[in-house]
Protein backbone atom coordinates (compact mmCIF):
# COMPACT_ATOMS: atom_id res chain seq x y z
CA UNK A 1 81.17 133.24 69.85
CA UNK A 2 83.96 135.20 72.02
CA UNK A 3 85.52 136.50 68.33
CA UNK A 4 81.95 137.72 67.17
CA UNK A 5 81.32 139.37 70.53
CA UNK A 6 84.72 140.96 70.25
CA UNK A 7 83.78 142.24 67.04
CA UNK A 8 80.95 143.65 67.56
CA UNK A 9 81.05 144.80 71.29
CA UNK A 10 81.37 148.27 70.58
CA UNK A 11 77.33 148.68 68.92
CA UNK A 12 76.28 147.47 72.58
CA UNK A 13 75.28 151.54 73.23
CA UNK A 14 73.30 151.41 69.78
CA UNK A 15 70.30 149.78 72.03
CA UNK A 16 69.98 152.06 74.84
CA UNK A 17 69.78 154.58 71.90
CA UNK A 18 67.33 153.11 69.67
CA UNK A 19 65.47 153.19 73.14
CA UNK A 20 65.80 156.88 73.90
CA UNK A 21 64.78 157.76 70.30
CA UNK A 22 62.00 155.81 70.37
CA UNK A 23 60.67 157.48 73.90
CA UNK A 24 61.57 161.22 72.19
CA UNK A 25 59.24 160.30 69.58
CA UNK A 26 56.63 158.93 71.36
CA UNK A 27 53.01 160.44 72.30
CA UNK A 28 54.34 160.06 75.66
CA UNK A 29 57.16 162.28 75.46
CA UNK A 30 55.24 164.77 73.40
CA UNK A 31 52.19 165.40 76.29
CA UNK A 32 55.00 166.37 78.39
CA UNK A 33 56.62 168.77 76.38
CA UNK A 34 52.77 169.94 75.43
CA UNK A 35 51.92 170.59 78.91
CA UNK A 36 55.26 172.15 79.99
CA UNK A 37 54.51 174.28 76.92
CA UNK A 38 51.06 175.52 78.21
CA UNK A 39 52.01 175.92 82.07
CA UNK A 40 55.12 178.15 81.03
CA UNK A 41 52.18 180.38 78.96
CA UNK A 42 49.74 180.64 81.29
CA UNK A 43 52.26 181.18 83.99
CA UNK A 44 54.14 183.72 81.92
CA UNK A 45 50.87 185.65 80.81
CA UNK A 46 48.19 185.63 82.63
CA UNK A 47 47.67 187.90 86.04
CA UNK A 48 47.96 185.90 89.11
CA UNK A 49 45.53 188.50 91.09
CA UNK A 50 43.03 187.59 88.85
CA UNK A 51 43.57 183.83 88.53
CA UNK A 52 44.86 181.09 90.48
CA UNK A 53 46.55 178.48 88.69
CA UNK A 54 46.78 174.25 88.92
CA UNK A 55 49.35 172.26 86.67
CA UNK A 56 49.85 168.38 87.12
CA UNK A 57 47.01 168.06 89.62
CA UNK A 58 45.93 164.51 90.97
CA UNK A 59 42.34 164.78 92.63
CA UNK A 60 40.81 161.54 94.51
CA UNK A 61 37.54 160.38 92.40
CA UNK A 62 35.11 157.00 93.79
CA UNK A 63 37.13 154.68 92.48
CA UNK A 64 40.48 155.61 92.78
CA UNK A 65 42.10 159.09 91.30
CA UNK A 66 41.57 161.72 88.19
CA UNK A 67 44.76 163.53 86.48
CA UNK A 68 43.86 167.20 85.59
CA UNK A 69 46.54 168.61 83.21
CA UNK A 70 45.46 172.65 84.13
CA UNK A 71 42.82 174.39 85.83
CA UNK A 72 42.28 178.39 86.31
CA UNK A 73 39.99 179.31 88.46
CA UNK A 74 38.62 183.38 88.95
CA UNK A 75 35.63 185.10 89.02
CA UNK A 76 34.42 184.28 85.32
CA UNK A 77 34.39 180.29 86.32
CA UNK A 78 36.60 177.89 86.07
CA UNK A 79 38.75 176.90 83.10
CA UNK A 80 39.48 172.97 82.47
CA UNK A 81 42.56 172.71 80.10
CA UNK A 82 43.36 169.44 77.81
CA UNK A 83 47.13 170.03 76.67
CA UNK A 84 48.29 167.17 73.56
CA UNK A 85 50.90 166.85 71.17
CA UNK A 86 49.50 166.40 68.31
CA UNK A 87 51.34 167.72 65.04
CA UNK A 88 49.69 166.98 61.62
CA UNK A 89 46.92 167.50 59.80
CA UNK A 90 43.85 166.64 62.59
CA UNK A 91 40.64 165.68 61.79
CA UNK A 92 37.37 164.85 64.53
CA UNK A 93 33.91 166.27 65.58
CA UNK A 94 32.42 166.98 69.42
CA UNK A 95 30.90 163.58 69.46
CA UNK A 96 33.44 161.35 67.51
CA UNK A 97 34.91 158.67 69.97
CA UNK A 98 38.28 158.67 68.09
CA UNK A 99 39.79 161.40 66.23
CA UNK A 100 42.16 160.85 62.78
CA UNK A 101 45.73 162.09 62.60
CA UNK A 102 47.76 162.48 59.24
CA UNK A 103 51.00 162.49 59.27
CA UNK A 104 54.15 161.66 56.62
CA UNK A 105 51.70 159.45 55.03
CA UNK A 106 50.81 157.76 58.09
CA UNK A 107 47.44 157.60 59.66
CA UNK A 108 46.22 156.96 63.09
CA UNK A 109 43.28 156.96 65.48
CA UNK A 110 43.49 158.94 69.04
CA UNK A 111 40.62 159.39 71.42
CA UNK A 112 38.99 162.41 71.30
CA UNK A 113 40.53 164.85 74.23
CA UNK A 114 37.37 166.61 74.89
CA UNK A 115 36.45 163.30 76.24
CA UNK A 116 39.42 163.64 78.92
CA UNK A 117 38.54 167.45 79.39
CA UNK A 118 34.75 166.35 80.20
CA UNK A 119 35.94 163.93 82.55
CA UNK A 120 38.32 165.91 84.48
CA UNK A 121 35.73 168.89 84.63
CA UNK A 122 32.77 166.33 86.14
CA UNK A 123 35.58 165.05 88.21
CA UNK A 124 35.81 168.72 89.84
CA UNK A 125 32.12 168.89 89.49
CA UNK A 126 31.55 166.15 92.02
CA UNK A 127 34.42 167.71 94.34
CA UNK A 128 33.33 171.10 94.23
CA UNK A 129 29.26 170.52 93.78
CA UNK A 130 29.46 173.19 91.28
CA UNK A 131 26.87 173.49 88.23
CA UNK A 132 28.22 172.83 84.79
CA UNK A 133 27.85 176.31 83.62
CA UNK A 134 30.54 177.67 86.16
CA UNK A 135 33.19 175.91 83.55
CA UNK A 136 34.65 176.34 80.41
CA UNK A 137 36.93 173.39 78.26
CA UNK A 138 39.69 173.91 76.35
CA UNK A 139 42.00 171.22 74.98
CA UNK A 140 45.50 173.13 73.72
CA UNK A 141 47.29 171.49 70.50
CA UNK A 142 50.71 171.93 70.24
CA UNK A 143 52.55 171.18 67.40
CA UNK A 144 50.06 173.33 65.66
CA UNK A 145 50.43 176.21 63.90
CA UNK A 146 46.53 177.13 63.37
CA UNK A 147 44.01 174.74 64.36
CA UNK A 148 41.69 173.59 61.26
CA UNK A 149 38.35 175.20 61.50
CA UNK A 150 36.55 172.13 61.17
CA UNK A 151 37.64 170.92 64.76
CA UNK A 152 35.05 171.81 67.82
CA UNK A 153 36.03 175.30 68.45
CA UNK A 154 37.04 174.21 72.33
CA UNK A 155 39.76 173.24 70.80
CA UNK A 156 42.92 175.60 70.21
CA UNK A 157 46.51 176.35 69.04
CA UNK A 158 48.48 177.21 71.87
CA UNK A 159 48.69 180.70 70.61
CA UNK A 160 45.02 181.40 71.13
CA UNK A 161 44.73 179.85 74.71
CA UNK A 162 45.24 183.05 76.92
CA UNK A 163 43.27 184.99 74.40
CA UNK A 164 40.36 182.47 74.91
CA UNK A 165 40.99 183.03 78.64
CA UNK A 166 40.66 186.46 79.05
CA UNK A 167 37.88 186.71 76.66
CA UNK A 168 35.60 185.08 79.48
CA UNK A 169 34.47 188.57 81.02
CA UNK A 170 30.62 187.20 82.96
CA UNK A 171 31.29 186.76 86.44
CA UNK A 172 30.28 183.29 87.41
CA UNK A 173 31.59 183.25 90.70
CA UNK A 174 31.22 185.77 93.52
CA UNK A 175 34.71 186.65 94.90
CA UNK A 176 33.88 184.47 98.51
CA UNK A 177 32.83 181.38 95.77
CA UNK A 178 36.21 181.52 94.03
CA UNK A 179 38.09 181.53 97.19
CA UNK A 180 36.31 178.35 98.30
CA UNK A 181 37.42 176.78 95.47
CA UNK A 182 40.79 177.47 95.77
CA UNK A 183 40.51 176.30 99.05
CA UNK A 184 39.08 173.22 98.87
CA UNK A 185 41.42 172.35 95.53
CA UNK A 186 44.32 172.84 97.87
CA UNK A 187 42.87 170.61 100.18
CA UNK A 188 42.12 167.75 98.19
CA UNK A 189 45.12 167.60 95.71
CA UNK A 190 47.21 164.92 96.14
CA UNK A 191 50.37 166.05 94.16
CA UNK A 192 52.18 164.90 91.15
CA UNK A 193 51.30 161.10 90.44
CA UNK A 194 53.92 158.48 90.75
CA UNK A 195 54.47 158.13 86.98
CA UNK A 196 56.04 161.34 86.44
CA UNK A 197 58.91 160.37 88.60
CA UNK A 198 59.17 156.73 86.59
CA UNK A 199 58.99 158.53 83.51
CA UNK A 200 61.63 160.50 85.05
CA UNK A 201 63.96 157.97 85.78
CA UNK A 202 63.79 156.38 82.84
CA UNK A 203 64.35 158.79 80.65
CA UNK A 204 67.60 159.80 82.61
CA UNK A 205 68.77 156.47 82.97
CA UNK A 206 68.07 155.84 79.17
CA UNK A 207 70.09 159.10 78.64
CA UNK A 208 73.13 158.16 81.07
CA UNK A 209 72.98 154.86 79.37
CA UNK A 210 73.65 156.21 75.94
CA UNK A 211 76.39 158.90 76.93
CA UNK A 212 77.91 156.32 79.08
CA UNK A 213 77.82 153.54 75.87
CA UNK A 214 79.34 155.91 73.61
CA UNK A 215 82.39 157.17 75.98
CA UNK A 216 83.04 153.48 76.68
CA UNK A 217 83.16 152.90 73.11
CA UNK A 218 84.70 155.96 71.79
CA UNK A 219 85.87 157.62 75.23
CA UNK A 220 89.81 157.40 73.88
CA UNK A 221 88.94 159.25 70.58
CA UNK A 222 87.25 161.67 72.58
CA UNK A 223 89.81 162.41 74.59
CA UNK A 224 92.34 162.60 71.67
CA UNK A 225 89.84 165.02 69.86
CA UNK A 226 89.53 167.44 72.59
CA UNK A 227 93.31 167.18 73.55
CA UNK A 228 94.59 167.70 69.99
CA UNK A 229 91.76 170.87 69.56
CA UNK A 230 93.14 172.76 72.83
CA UNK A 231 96.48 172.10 71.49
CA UNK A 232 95.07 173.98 68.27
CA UNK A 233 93.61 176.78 70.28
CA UNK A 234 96.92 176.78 71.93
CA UNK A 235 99.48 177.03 69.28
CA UNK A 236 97.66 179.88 67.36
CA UNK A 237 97.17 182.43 70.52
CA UNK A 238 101.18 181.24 71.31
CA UNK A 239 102.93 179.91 68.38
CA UNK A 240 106.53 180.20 70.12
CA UNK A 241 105.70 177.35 72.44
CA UNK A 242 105.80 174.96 69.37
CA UNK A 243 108.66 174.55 67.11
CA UNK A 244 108.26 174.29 63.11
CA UNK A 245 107.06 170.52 62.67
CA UNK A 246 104.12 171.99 65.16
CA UNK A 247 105.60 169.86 68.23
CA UNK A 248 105.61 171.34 71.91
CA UNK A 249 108.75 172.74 73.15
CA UNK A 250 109.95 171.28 76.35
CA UNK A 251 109.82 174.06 79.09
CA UNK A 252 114.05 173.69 78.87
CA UNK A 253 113.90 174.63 75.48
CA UNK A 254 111.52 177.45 76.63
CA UNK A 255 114.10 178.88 79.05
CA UNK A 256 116.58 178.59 76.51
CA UNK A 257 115.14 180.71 74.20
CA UNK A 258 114.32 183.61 76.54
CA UNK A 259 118.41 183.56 77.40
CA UNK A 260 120.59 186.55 75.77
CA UNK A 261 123.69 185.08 75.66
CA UNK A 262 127.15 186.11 74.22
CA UNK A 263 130.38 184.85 73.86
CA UNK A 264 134.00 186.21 72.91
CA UNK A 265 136.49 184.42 71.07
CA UNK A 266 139.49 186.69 72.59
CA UNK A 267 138.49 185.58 76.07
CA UNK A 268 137.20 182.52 75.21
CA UNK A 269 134.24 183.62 77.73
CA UNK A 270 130.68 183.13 77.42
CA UNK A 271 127.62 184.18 79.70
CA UNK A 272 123.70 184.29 79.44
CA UNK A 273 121.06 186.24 80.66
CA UNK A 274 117.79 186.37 81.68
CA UNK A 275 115.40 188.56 79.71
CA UNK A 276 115.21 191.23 83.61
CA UNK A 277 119.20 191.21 83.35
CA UNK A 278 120.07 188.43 86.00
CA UNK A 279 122.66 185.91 84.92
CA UNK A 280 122.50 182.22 84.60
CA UNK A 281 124.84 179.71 85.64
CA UNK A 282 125.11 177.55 82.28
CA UNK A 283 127.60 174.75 80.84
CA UNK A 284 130.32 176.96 78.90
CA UNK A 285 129.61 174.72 75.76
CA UNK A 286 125.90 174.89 75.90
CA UNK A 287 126.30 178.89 76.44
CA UNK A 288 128.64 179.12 73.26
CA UNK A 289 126.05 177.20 71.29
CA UNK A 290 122.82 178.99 72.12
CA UNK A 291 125.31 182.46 71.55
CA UNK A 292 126.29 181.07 67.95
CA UNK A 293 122.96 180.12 67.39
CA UNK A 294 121.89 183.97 68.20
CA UNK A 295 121.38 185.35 70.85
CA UNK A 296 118.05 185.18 71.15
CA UNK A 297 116.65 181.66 69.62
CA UNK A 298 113.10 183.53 68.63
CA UNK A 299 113.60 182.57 64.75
C-alpha cells in the first residue's frame, strides 16, 4: 500500500482540480460572471443623474428574504433585471414553467427566469406598495450573441439591455415618487447574502489548493525552469559572463579578464592593470600566464 501511494502521490492535486473545473463550468459560476457582466454595463453606460442603480440586493419578504440581481429606478418606473448564463441555442414561451437549452448535443431543462424576474418585482411591489405598471422586466442572456426571436421579447442579449432602458421615455414616477423609492430601498436592503462570501471562499481555496498541489508536485522543475530561462535571458544581453561550453564564469575569472597585463622576458618582470590604470598586486606566475595568454582574455 505504502509503494502504490509512493507511486502515485504526485496526482493528489489532480482532485482539487477536477473540482475547480467542474465549479468554472457550472451554472453557478456562469450567473456570476452574467451578472458582473450586466452591472459593469449598466454602470459603465447609463447616466447616474437620471437613474439610481441596485446590484446584489437582498430585500426581507414574509417568510424570510428575496435576492434581486438589478434594479434601476428613475422617473420612467422601475426596471427589474434577470441576468443568466445561458449559452446555446434557447428555446421557451412567457408561460412555459421550464425552458429547453441545446447545447454540444446535450439537452436540458431550466426554469423559466421571467418567473424569478416576476417574483423579485412583486417582492418590491409589496415593499414599495407600488402598482404593477410602474415596472418593467428584463431578464439579460449572456453568452448570447442575438437572442432568438421566438423567446418573450422581455428577454435580451446583453447588447440590447441599455438600449431597452433608455427607450422607456413615459414618466411613471413624479420626481418626489422616485426619491421615495430610493429611499426606502436603502432602508430596507440588507446587503450581499451570505453565499456570495461561501462561494467566495471556496472558489479561492479550490484555487490555492490546485496551485499549491502542483508546486508541491512539480515546485523543483519549476524552479529549474525559471532559473535556467533567466540564465538564457542572461547570457544573450552579456555573453562574456559565460565561457564557450555556456557555463558561468566565476567573478575571479571575471576580474581576470578585465586585467591588461604584460610581461618582459629581459627583466623577467610582469604587472597587471586595471581597465582605469590602477595596478594589481598579483602572483608573478599567474601575471605571466594571463600576459601570455593576451593581454586582455576577451577571446
Amino acid at each position: 500500500m505504502d509503494t502504490t501511494f509512493s507511486q502515485h502521490w504526485h496526482l493528489a492535486w489532480i482532485l482539487p482540480a477536477l473540482f475547480l473545473i467542474a465549479y468554472l463550468g457550472s451554472p453557478r459560476h456562469g450567473g456570476r460572471m452574467a451578472y458582473r457582466r450586466v452591472k459593469r454595463l449598466l454602470e459603465h453606460s447609463l447616466d447616474r443623474r437620471r437613474f439610481t442603480q441596485f446590484h446584489g440586493m437582498v430585500l426581507p419578504t414574509g417568510g424570510g428574504t428575496e435576492a434581486l440581481d438589478h434594479v434601476l429606478v428613475s422617473r420612467h418606473g422601475i426596471v427589474v433585471i434577470v441576468s443568466e448564463h445561458r449559452p446555446g441555442s434557447l428555446s421557451g414561451g412567457e408561460s412555459q414553467e421550464l425552458w429547453k437549452q441545446e447545447r454540444f448535443g446535450r439537452t436540458r431543462r431550466w426554469p423559466n427566469p421571467l418567473y424569478r424576474a416576476k417574483l423579485q418585482m412583486e417582492t418590491l411591489q409589496r415593499l414599495l406598495e407600488i402598482p404593477r405598471d410602474r415596472f418593467h422586466l428584463a431578464v439579460v442572456l449572456s453568452g448570447q450573441d442575438k437572442v432568438s426571436k421566438d423567446l418573450p421579447r422581455q428577454v435580451l442579449a446583453a447588447d440590447r439591455l441599455v438600449p431597452f432602458v433608455e427607450s422607456k421615455v413615459e414618466q411613471l414616477l413624479t420626481p418626489e415618487q422616485a426619491d421615495k423609492v430610493v429611499e426606502k430601498l436603502k432602508e430596507s436592503r440588507l446587503g450581499a447574502g451570505k453565499s456570495w462570501s461561501r462561494t467566495a471562499v471556496a472558489r479561492l481555496a479550490l484555487g490555492v489548493a490546485v496551485i499549491g498541489g502542483i508546486w508541491f508536485v512539480y515546485g523543483d522543475d519549476l524552479r529549474s525552469f525559471f532559473s535556467n530561462f533567466d540564465e538564457n535571458v542572461e547570457r544573450r544581453a552579456a555573453p562574456q559572463r559565460f565561457d564557450e561550453r555556456g557555463e558561468r564564469k566565476s567573478e575571479e575569472q571575471l576580474f581576470e579578464e578585465s586585467l591588461t597585463c604584460a610581461f618582459s622576458t629581459d627583466t623577467m618582470r610582469c604587472s597587471c592593470y586595471q581597465v582605469g590604470g590602477e595596478k594589481v598586486e598579483i602572483e608573478f606566475e599567474r601575471c605571466r600566464e594571463l600576459a601570455e595568454r593576451g593581454s586582455v582574455l576577451k577571446q
